[in-house]
C-alpha atoms as a PDB file:
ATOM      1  CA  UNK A   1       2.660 -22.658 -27.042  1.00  0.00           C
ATOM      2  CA  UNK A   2       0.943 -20.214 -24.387  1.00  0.00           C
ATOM      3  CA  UNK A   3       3.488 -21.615 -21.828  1.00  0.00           C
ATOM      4  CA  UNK A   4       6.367 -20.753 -24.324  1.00  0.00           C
ATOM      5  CA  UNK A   5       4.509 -17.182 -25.354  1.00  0.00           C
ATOM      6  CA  UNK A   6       3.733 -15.587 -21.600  1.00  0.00           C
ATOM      7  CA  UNK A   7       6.784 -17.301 -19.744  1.00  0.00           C
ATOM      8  CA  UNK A   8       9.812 -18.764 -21.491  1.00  0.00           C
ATOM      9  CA  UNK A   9       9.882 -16.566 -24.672  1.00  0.00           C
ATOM     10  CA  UNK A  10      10.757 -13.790 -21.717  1.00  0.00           C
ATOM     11  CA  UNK A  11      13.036 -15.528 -19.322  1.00  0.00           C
ATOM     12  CA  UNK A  12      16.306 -13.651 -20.263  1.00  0.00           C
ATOM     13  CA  UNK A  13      14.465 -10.180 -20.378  1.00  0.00           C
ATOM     14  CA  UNK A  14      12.864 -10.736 -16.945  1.00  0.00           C
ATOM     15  CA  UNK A  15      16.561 -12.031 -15.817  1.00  0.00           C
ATOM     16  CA  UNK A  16      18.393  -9.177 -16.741  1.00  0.00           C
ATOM     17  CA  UNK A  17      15.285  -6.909 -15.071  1.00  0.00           C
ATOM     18  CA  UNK A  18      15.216  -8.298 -11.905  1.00  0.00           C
ATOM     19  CA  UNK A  19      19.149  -8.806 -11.290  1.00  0.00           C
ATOM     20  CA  UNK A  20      19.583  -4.687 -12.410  1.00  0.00           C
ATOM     21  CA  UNK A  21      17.176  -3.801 -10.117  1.00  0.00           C
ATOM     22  CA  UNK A  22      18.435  -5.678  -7.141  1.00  0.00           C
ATOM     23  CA  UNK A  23      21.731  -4.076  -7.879  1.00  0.00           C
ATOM     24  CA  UNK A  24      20.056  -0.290  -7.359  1.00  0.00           C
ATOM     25  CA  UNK A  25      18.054  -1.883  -4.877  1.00  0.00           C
ATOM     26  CA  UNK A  26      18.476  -4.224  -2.309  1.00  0.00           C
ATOM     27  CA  UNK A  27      16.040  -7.192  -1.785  1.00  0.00           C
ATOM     28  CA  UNK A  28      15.746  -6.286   2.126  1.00  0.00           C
ATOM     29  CA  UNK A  29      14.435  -3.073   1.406  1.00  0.00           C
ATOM     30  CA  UNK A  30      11.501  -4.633  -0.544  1.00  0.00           C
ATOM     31  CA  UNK A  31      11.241  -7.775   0.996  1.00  0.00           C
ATOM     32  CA  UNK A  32       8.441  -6.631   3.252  1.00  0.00           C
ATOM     33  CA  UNK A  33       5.910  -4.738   0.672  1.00  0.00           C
ATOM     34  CA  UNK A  34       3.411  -7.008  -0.757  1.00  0.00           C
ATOM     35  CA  UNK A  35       3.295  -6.551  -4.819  1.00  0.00           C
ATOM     36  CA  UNK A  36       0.630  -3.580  -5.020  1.00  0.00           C
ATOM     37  CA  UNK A  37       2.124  -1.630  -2.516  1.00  0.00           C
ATOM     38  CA  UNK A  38       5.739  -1.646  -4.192  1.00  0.00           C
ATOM     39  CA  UNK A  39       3.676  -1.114  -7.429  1.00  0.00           C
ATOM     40  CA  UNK A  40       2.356   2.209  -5.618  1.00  0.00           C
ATOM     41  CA  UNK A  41       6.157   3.125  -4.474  1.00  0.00           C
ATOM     42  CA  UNK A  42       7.840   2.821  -7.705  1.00  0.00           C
ATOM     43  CA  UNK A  43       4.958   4.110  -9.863  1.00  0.00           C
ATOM     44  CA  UNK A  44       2.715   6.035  -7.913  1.00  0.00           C
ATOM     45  CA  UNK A  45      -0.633   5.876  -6.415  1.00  0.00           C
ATOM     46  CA  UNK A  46      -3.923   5.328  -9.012  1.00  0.00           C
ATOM     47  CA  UNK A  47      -5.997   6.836  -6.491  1.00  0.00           C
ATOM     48  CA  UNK A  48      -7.234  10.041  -6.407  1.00  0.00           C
ATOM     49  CA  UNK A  49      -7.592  12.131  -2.772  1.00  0.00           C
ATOM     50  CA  UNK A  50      -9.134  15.212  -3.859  1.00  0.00           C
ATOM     51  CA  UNK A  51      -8.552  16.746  -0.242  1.00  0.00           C
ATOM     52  CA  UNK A  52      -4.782  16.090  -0.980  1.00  0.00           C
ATOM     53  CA  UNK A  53      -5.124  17.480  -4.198  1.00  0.00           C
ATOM     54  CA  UNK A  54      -6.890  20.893  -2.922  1.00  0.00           C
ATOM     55  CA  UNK A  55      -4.112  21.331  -0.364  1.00  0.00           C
ATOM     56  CA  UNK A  56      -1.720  21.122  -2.773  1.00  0.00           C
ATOM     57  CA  UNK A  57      -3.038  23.543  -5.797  1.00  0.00           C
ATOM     58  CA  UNK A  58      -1.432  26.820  -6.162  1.00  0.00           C
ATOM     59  CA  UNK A  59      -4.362  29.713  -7.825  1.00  0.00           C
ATOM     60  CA  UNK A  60      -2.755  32.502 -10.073  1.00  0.00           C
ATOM     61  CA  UNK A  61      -3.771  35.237 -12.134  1.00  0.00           C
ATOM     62  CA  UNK A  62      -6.322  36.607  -9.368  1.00  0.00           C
ATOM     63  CA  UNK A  63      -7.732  32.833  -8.353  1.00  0.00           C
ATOM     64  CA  UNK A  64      -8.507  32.288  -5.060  1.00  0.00           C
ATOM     65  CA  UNK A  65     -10.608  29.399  -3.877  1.00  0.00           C
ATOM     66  CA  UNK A  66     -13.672  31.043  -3.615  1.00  0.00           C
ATOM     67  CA  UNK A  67     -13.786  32.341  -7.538  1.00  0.00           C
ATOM     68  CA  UNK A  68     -16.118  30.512  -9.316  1.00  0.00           C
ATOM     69  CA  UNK A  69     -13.793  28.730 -11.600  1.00  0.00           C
ATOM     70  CA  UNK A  70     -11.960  26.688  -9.094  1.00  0.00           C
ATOM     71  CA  UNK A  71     -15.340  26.086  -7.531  1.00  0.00           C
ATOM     72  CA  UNK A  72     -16.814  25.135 -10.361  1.00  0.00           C
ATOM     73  CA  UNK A  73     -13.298  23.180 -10.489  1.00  0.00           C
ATOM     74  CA  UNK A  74     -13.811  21.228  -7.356  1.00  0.00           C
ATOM     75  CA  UNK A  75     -17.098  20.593  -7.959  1.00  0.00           C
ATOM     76  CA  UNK A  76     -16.654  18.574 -11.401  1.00  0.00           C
ATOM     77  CA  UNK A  77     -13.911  16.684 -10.079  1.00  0.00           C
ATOM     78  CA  UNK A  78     -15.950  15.648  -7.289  1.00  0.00           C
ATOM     79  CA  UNK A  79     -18.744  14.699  -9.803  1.00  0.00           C
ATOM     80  CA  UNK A  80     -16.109  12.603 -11.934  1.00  0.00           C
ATOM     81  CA  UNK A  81     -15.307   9.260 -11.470  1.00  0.00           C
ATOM     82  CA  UNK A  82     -11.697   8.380 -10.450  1.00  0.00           C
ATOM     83  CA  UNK A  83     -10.712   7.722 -14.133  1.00  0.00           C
ATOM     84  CA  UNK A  84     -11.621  10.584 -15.164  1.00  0.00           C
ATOM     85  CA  UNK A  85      -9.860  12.443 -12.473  1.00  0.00           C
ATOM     86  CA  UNK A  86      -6.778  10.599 -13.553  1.00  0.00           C
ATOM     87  CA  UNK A  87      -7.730  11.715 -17.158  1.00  0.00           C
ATOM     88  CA  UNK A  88      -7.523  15.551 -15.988  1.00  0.00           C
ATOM     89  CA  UNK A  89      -4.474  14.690 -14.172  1.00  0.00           C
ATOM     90  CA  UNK A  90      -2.888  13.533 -17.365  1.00  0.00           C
ATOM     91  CA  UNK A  91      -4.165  16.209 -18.865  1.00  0.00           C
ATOM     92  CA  UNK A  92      -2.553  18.604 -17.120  1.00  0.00           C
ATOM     93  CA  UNK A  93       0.630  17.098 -15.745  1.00  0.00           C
ATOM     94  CA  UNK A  94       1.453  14.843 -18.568  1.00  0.00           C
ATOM     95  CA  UNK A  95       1.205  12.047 -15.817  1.00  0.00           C
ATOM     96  CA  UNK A  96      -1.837   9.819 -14.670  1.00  0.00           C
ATOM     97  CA  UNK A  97      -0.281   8.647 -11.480  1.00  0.00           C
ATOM     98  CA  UNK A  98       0.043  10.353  -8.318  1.00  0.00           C
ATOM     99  CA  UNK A  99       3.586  10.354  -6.504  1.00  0.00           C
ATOM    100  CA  UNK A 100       3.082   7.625  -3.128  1.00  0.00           C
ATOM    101  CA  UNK A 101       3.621  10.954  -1.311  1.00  0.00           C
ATOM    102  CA  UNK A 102       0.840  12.378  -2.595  1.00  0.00           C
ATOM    103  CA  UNK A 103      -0.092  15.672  -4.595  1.00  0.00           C
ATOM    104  CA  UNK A 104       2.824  17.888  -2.711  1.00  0.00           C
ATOM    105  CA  UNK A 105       4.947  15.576  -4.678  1.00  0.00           C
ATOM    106  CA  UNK A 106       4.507  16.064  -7.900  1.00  0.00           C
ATOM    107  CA  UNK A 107       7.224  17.436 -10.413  1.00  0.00           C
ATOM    108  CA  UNK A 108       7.508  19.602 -13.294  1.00  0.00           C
ATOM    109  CA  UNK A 109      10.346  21.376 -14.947  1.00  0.00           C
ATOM    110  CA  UNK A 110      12.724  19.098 -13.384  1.00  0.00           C
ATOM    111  CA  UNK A 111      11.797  20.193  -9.943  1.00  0.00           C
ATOM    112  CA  UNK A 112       8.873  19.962  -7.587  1.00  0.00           C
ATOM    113  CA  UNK A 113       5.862  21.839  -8.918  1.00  0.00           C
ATOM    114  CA  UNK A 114       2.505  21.722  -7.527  1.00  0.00           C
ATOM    115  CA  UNK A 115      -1.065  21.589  -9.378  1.00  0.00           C
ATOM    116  CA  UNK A 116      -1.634  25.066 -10.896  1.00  0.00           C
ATOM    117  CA  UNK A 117      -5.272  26.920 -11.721  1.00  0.00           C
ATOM    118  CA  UNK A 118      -4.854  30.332 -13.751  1.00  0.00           C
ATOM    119  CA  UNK A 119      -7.440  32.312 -15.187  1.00  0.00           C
ATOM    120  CA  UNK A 120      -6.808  32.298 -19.259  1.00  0.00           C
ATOM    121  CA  UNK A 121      -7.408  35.623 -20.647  1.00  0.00           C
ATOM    122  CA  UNK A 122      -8.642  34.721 -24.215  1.00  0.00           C
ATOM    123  CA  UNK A 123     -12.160  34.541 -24.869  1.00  0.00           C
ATOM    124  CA  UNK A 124     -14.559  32.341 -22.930  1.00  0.00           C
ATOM    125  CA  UNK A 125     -15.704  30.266 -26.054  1.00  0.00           C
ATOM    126  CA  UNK A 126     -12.314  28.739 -25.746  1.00  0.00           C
ATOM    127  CA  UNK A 127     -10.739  25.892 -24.096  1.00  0.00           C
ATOM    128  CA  UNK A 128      -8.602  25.395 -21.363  1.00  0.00           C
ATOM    129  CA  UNK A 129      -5.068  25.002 -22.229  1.00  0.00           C
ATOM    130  CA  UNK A 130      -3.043  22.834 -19.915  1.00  0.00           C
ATOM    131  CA  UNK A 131       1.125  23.309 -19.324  1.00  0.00           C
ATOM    132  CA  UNK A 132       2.125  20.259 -18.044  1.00  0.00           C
ATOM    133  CA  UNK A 133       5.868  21.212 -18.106  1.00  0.00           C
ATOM    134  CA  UNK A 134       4.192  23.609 -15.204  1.00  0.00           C
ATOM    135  CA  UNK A 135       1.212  21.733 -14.194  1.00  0.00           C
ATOM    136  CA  UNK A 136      -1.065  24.232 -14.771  1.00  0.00           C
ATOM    137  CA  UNK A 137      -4.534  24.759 -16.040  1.00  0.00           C
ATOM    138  CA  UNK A 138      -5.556  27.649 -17.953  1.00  0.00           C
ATOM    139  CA  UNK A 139      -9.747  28.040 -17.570  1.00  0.00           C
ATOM    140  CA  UNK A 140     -10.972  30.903 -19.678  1.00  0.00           C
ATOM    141  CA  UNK A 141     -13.558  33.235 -17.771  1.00  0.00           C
ATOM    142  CA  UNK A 142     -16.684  31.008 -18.366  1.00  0.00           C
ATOM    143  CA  UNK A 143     -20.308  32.291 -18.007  1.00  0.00           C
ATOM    144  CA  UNK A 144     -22.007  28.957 -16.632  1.00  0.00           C
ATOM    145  CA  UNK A 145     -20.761  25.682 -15.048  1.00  0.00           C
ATOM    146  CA  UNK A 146     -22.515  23.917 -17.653  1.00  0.00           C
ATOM    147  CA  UNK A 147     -20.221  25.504 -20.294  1.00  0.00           C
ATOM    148  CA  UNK A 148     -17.133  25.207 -18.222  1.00  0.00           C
ATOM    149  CA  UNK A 149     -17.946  21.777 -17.307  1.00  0.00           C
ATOM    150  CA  UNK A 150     -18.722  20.922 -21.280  1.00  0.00           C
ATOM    151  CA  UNK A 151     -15.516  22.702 -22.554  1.00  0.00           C
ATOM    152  CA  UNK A 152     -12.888  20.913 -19.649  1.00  0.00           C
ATOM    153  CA  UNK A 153     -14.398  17.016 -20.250  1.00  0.00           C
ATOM    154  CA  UNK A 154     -14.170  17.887 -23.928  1.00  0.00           C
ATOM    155  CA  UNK A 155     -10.514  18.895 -24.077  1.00  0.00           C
ATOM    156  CA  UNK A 156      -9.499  16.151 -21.356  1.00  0.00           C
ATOM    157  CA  UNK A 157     -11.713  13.495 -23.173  1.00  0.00           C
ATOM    158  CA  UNK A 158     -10.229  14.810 -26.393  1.00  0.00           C
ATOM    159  CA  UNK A 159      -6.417  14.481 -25.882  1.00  0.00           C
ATOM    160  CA  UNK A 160      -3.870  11.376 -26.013  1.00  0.00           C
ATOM    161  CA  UNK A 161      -0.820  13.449 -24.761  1.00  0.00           C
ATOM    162  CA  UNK A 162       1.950  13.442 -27.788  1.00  0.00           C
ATOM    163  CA  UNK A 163       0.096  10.822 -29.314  1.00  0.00           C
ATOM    164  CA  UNK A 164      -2.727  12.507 -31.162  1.00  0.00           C
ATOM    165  CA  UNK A 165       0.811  15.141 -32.096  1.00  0.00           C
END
């Protein structure tokens, strides 16, 4: 029955799969990636390089990388694991995987749009809003890292994407 469940219940499906994507793409330009590595091509990396990420973060609304937002930024995603970096990713972009080219990569609106830190103008009790058709973050004005740190990992922790909608 398990034999039948996990392989022959899903022969035609994985068929049809494999012989539509050998017709986009030919077998000798996979042929030498092993499995993870193709995984990383095709779907992007799961791994977080927060120097690539820095390089490639656009500050607006009078941000520069010495405010203490995006300091205070920096410092939290160092502090967080690399799931939870992935969870501010999603958060943000809508996407919890990192093109294989890295953070310079990454798309929104259709077209390439890099990582994005504004300065929100409502009141600093809020939380930060993210526009992931834009990839950008919107971090009110907070007084203390502690509250900035509280409000971010409560608003990443606290979303699904569409699926708390």
């Amino acid at each position: 029955m398990v034999n039948w469940r996990l392989k022959l219940s899903t022969v035609a499906q994985s068929d049809a799969l494999l012989k539509g994507f050998k017709e986009i793409v030919p077998s000798s330009c996979v042929e030498h990636f092993k499995p993870t590595e193709l995984e990383w091509v095709i779907a992007g990396t799961p791994f977080v390089d927060i120097a690539d990420w820095k390089a490639n973060t656009l500050y607006l609304q009078g941000l520069n990388s010495s405010h203490h937002l995006v300091i205070w930024f920096w410092k939290l995603i160092e502090e967080y694991s690399n799931e939870q970096r992935l969870k501010v990713l999603q958060f943000v972009t809508g996407t919890s995987s990192i093109p294989f080219e890295g953070f310079k990569a990454l798309w929104g609106s259709g077209e390439p749009q890099k990582f994005q830190i504004s300065l929100f103008s409502g009141p600093p009790n809020c939380y930060p809003v993210a526009h992931t058709c834009f990839n950008r973050l919107d971090i009110p004005n907070y007084s203390s890292y502690e509250a900035f740190k509280e409000k971010l990992t409560l608003a990443v922790e606290g979303t699904e994407g569409f699926g708390n909608a």
